[in-house]
PDB file of N, CA and C in Angstrom:
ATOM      1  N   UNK A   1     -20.103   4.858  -1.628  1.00  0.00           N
ATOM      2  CA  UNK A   1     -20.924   6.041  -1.531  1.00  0.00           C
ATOM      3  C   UNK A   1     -21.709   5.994  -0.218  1.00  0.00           C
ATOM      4  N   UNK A   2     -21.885   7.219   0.368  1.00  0.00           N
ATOM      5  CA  UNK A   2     -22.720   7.257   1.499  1.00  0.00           C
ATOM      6  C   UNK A   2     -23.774   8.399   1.440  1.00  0.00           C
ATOM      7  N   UNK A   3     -24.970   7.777   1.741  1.00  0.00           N
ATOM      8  CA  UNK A   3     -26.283   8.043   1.787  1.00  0.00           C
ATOM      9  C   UNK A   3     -26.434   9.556   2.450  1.00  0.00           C
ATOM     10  N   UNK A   4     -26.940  10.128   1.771  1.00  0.00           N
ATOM     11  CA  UNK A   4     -27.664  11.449   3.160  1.00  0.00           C
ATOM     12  C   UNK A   4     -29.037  11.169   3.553  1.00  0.00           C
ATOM     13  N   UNK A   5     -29.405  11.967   4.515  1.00  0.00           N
ATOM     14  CA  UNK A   5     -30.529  11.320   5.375  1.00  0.00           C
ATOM     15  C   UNK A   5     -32.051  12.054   4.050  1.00  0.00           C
ATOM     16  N   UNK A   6     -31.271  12.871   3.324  1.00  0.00           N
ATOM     17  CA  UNK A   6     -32.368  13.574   1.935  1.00  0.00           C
ATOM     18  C   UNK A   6     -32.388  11.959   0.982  1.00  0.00           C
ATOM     19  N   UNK A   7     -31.475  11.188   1.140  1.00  0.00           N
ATOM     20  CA  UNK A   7     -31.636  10.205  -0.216  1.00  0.00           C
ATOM     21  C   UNK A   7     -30.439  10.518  -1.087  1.00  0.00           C
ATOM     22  N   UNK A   8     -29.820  11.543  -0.929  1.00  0.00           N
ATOM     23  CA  UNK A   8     -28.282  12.130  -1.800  1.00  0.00           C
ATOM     24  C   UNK A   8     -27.325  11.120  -1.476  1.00  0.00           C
ATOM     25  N   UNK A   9     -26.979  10.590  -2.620  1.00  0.00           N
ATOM     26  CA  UNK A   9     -25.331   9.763  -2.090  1.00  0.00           C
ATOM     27  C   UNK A   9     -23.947  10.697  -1.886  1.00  0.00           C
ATOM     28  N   UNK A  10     -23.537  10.221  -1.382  1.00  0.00           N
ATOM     29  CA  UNK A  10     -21.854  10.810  -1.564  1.00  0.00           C
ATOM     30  C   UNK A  10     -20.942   9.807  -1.811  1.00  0.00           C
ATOM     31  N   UNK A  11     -20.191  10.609  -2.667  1.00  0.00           N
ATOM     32  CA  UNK A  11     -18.897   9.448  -2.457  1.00  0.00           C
ATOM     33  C   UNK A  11     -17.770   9.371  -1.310  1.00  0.00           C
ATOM     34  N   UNK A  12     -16.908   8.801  -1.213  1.00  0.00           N
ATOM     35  CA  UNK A  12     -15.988   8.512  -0.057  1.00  0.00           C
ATOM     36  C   UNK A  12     -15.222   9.859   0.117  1.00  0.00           C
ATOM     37  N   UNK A  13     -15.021  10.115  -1.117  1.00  0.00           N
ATOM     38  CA  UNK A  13     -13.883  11.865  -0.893  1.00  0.00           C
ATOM     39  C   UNK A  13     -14.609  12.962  -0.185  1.00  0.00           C
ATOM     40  N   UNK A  14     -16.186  13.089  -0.677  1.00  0.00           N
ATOM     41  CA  UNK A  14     -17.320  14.388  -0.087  1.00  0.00           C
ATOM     42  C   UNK A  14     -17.119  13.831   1.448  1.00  0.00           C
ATOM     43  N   UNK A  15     -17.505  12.184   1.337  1.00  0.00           N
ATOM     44  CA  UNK A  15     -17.883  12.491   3.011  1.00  0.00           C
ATOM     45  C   UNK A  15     -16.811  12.604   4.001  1.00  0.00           C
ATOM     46  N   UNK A  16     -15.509  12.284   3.486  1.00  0.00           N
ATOM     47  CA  UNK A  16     -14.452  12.328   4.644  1.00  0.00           C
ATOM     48  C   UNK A  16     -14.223  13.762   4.697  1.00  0.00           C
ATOM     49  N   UNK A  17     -14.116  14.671   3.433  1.00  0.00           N
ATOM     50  CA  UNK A  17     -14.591  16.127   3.596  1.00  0.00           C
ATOM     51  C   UNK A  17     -15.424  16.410   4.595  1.00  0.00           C
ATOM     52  N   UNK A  18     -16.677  15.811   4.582  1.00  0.00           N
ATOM     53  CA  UNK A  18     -17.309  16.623   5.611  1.00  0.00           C
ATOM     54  C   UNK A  18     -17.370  16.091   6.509  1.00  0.00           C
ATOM     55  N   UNK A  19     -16.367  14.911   7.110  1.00  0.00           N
ATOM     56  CA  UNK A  19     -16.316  14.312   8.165  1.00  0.00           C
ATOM     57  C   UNK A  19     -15.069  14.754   8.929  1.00  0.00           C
ATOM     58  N   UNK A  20     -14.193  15.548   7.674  1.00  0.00           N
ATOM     59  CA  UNK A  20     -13.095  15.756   8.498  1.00  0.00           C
ATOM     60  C   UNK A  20     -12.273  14.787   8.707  1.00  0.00           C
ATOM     61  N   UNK A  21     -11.839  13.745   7.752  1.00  0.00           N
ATOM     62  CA  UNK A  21     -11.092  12.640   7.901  1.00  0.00           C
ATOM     63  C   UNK A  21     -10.395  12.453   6.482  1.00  0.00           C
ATOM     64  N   UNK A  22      -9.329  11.644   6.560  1.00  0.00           N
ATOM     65  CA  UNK A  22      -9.147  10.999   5.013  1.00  0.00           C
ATOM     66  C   UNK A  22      -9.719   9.968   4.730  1.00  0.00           C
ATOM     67  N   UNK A  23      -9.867   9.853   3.364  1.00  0.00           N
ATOM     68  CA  UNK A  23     -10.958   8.452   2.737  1.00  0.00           C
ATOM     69  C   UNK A  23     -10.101   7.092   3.533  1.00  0.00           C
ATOM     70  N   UNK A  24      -8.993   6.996   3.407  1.00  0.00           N
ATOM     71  CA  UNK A  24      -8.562   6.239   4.085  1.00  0.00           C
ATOM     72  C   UNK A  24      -8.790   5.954   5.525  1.00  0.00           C
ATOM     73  N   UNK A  25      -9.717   6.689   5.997  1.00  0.00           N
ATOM     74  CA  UNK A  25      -9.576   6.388   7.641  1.00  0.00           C
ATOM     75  C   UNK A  25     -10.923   5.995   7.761  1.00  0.00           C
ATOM     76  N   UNK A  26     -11.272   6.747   6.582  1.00  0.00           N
ATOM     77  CA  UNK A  26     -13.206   5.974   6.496  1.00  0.00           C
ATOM     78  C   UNK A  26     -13.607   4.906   6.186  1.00  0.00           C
ATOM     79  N   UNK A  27     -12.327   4.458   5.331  1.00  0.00           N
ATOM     80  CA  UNK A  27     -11.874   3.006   4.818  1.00  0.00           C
ATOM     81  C   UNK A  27     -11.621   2.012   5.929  1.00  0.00           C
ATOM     82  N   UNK A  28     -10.055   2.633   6.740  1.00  0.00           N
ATOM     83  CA  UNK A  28     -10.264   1.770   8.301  1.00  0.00           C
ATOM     84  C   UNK A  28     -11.488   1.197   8.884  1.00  0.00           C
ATOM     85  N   UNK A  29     -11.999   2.842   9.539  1.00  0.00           N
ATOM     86  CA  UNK A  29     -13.186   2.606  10.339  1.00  0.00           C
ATOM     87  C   UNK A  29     -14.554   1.059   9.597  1.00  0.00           C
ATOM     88  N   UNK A  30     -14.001   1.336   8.115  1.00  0.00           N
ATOM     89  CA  UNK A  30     -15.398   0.216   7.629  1.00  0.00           C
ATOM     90  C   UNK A  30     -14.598  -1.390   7.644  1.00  0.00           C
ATOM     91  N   UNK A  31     -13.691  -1.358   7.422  1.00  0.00           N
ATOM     92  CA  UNK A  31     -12.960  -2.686   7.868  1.00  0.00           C
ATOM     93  C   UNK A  31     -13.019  -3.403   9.575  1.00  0.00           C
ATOM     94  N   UNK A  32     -12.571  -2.271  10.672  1.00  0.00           N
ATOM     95  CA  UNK A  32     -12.720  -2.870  11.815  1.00  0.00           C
ATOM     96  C   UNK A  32     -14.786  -3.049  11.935  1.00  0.00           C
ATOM     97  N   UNK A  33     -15.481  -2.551  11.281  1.00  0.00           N
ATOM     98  CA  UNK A  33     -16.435  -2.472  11.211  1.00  0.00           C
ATOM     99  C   UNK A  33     -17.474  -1.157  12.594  1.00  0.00           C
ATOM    100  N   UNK A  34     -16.511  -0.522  12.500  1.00  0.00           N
ATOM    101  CA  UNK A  34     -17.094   0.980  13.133  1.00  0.00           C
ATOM    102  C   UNK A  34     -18.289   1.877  12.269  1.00  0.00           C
ATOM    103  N   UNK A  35     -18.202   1.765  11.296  1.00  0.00           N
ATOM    104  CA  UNK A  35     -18.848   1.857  10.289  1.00  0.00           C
ATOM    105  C   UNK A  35     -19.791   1.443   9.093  1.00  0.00           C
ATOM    106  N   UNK A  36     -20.572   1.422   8.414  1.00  0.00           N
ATOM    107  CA  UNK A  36     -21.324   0.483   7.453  1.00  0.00           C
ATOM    108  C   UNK A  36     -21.711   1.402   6.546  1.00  0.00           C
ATOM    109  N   UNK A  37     -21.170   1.976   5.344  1.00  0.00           N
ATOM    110  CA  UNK A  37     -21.758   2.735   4.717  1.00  0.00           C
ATOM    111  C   UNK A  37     -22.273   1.859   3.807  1.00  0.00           C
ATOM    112  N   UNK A  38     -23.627   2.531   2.951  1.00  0.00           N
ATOM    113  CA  UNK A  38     -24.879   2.315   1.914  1.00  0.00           C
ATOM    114  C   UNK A  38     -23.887   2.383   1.175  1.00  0.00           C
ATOM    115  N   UNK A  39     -23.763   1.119   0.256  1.00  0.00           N
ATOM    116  CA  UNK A  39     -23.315   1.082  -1.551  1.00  0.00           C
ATOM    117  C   UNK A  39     -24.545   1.176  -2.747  1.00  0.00           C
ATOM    118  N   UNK A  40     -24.462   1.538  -3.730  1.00  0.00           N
ATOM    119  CA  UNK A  40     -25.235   1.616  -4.230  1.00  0.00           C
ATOM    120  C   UNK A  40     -24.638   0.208  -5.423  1.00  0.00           C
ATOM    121  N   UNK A  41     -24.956  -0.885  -5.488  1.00  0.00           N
ATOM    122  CA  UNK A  41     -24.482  -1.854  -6.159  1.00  0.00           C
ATOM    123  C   UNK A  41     -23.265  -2.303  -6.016  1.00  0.00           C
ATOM    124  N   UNK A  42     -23.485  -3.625  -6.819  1.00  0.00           N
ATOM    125  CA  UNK A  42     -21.907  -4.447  -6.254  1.00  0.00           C
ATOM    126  C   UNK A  42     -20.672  -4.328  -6.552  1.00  0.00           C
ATOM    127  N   UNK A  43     -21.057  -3.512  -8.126  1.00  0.00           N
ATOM    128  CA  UNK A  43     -19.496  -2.581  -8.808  1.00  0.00           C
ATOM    129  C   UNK A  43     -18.921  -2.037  -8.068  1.00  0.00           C
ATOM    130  N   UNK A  44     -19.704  -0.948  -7.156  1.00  0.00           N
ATOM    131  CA  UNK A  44     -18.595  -0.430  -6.409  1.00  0.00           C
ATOM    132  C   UNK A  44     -17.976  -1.644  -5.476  1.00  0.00           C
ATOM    133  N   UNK A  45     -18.739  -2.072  -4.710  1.00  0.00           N
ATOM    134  CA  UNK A  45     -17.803  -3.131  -3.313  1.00  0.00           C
ATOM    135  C   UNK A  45     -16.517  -3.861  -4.422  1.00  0.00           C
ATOM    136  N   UNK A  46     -16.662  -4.141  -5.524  1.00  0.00           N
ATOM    137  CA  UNK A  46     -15.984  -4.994  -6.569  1.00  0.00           C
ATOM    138  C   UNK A  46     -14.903  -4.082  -6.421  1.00  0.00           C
ATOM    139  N   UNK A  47     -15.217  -2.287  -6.798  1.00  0.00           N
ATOM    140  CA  UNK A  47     -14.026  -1.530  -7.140  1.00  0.00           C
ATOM    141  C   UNK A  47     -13.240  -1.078  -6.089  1.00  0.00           C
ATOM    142  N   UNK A  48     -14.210  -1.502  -4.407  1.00  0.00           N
ATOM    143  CA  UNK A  48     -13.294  -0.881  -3.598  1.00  0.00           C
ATOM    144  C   UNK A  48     -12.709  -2.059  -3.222  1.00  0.00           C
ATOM    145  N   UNK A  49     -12.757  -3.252  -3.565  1.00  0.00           N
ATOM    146  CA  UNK A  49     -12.168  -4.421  -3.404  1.00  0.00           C
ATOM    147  C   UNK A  49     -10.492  -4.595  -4.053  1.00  0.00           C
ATOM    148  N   UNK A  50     -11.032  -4.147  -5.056  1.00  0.00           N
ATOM    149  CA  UNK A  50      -9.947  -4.347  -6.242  1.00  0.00           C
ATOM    150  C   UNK A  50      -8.922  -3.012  -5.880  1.00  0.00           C
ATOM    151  N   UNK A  51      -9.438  -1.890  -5.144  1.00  0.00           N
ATOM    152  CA  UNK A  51      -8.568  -1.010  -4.879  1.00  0.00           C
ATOM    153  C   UNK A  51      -8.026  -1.582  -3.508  1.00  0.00           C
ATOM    154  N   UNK A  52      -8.552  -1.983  -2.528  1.00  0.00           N
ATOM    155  CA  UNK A  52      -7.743  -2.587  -0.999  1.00  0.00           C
ATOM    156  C   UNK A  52      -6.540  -3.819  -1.712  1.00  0.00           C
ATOM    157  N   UNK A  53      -6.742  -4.534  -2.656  1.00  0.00           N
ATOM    158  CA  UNK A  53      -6.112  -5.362  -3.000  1.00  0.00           C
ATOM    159  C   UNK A  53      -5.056  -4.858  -3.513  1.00  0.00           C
ATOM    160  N   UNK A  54      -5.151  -3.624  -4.734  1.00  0.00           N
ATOM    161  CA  UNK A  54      -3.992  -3.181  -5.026  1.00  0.00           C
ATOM    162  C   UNK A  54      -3.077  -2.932  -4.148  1.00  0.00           C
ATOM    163  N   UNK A  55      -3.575  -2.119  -3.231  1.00  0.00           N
ATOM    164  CA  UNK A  55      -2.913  -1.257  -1.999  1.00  0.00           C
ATOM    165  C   UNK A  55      -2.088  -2.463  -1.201  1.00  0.00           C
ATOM    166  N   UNK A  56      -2.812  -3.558  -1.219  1.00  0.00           N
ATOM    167  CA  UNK A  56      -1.683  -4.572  -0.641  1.00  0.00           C
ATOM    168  C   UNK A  56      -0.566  -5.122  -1.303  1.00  0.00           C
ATOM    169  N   UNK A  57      -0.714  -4.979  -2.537  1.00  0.00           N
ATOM    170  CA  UNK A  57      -0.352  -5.862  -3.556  1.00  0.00           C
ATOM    171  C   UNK A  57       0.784  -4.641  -3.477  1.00  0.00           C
ATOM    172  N   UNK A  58       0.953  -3.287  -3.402  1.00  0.00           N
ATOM    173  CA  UNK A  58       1.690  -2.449  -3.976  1.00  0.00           C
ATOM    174  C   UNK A  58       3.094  -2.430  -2.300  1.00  0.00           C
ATOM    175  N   UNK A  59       2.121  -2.718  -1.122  1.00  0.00           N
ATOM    176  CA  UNK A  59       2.642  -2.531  -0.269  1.00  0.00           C
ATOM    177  C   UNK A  59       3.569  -4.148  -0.022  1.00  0.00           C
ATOM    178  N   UNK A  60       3.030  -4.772  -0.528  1.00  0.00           N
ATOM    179  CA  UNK A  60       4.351  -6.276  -0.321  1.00  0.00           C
ATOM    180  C   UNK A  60       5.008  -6.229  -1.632  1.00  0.00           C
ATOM    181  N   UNK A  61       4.947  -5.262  -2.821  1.00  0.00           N
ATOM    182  CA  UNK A  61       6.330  -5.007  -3.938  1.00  0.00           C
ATOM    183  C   UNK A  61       6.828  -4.194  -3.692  1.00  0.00           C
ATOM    184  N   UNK A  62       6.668  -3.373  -2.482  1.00  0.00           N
ATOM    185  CA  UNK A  62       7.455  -2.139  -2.163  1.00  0.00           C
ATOM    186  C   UNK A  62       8.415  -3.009  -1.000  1.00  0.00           C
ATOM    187  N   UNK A  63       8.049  -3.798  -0.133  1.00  0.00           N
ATOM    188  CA  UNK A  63       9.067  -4.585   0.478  1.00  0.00           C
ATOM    189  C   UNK A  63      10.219  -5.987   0.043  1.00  0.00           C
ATOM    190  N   UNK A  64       9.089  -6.159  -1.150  1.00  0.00           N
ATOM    191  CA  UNK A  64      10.135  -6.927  -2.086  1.00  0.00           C
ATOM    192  C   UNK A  64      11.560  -6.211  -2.066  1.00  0.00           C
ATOM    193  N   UNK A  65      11.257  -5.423  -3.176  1.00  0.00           N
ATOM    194  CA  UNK A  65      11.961  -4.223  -3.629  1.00  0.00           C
ATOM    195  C   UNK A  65      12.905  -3.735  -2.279  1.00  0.00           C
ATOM    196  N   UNK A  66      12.739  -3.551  -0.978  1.00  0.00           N
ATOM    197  CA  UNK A  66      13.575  -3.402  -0.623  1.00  0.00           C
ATOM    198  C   UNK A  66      14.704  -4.206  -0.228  1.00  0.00           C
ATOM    199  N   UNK A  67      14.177  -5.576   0.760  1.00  0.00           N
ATOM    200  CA  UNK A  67      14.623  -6.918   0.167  1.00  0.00           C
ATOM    201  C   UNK A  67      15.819  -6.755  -0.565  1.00  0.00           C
ATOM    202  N   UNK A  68      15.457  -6.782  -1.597  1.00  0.00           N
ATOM    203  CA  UNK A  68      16.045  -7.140  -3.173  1.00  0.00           C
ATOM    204  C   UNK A  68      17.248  -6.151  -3.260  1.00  0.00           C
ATOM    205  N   UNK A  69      16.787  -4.684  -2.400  1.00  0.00           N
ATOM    206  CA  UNK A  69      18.093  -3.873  -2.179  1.00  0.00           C
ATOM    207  C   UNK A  69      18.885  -4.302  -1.429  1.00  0.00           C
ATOM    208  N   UNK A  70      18.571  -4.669  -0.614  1.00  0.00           N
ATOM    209  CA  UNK A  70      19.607  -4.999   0.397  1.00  0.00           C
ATOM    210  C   UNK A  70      19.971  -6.571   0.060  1.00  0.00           C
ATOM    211  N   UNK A  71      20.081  -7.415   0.116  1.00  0.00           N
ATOM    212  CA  UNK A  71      20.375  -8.393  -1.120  1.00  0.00           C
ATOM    213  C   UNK A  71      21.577  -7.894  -2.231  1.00  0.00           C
ATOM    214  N   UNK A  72      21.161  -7.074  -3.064  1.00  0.00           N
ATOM    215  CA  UNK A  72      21.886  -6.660  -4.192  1.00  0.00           C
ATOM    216  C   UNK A  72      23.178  -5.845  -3.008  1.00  0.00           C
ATOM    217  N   UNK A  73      23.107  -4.871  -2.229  1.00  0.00           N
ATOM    218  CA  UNK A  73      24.111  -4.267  -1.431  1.00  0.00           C
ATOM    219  C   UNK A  73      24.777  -5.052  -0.522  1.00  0.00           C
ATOM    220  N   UNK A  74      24.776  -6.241  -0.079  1.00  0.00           N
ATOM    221  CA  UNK A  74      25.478  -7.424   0.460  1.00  0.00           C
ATOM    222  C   UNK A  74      26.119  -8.065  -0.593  1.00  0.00           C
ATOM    223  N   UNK A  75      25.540  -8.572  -1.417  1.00  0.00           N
ATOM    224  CA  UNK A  75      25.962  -9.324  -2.829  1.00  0.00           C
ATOM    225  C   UNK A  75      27.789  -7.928  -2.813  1.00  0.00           C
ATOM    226  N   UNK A  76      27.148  -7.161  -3.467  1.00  0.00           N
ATOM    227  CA  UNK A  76      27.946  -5.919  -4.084  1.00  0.00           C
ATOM    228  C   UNK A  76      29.114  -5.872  -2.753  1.00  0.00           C
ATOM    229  N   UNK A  77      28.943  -5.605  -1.651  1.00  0.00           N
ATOM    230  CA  UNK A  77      29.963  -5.488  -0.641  1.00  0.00           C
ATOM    231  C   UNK A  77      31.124  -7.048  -0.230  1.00  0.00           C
ATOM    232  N   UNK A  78      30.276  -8.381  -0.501  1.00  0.00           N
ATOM    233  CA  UNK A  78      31.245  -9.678  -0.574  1.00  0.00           C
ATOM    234  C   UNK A  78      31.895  -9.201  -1.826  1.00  0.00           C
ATOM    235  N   UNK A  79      31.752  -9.251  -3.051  1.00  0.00           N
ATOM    236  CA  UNK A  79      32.294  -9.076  -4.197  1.00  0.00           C
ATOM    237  C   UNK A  79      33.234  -8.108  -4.146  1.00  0.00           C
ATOM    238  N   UNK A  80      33.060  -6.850  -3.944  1.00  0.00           N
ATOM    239  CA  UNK A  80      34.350  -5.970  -3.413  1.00  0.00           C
ATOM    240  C   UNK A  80      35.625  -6.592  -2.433  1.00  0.00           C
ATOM    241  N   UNK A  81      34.621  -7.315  -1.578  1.00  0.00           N
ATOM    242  CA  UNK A  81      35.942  -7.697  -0.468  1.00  0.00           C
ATOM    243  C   UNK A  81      36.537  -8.994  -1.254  1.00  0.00           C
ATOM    244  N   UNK A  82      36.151  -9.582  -1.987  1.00  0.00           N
ATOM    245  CA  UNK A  82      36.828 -10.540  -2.911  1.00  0.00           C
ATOM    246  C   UNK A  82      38.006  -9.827  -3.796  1.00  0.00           C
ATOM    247  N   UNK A  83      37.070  -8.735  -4.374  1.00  0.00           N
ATOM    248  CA  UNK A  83      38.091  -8.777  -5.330  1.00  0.00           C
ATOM    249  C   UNK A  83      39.538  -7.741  -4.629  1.00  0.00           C
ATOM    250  N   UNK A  84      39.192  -6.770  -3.735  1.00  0.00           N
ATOM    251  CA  UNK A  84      40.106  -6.548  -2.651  1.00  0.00           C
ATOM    252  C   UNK A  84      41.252  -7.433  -2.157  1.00  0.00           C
ATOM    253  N   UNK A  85      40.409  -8.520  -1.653  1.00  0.00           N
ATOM    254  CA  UNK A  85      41.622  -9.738  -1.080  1.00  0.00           C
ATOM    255  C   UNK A  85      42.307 -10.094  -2.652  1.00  0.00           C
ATOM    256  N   UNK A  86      41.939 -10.538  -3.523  1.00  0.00           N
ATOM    257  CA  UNK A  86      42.710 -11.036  -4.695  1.00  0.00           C
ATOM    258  C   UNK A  86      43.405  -9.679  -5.149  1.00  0.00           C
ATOM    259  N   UNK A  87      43.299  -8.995  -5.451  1.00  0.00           N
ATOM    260  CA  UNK A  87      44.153  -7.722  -5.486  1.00  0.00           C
ATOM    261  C   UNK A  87      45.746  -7.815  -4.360  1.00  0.00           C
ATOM    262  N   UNK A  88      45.440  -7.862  -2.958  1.00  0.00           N
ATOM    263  CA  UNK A  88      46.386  -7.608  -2.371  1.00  0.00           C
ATOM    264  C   UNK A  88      47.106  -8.874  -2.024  1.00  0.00           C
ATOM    265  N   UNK A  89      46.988  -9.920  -2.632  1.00  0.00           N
ATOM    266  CA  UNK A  89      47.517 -11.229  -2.931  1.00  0.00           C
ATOM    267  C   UNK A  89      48.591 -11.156  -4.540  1.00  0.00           C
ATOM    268  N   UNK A  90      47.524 -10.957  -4.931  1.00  0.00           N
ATOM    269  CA  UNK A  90      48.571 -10.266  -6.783  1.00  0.00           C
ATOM    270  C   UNK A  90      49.778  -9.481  -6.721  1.00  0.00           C
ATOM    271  N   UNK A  91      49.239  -8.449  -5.506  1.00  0.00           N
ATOM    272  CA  UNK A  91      50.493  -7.778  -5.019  1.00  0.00           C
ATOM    273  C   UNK A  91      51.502  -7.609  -4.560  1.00  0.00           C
ATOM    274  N   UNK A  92      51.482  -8.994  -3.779  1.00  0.00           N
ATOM    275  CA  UNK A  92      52.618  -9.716  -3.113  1.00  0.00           C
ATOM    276  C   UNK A  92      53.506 -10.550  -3.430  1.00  0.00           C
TER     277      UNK A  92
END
């Protein structure tokens, strides 16, 4: 949440609204430390913690996952050419 200069908090969605940004870039900016917004307790830093973590966590099972495709589509293309060659051996 970020403070107004009245004492009003906002949360991350109002102020990139009125900053003209996505929460995500307000997020950047507070990581390289361009930024320092007012929390109002440690739940939140906990929840925006636990949300940066997901976001990583989601972004190295999304490269698993591809990995794992391509893996499975090599696997799948030797196995064809196997059973190809034994085919045109049977045939002869």
């Amino acid at each position: 949440m970020l403070e107004r200069s009245d004492g009003a908090w906002y949360i991350i969605s109002v102020a990139a609204q009125k900053a003209e940004v996505h929460e995500q870039t307000l997020r950047h900016y507070e990581r390289l430390g361009l930024i320092s917004p007012a929390r109002k307790g440690a739940r939140v830093e906990a929840i925006l913690h636990m949300k940066d973590r997901m976001e990583q966590m989601q972004v190295a099972l999304d490269q698993e996952i591809e990995q794992m495709r391509e893996q499975h589509a090599n696997e799948t293309r030797r196995l064809k050419d196997i059973i190809e060659r034994l085919q045109r051996g049977a045939g002869a």
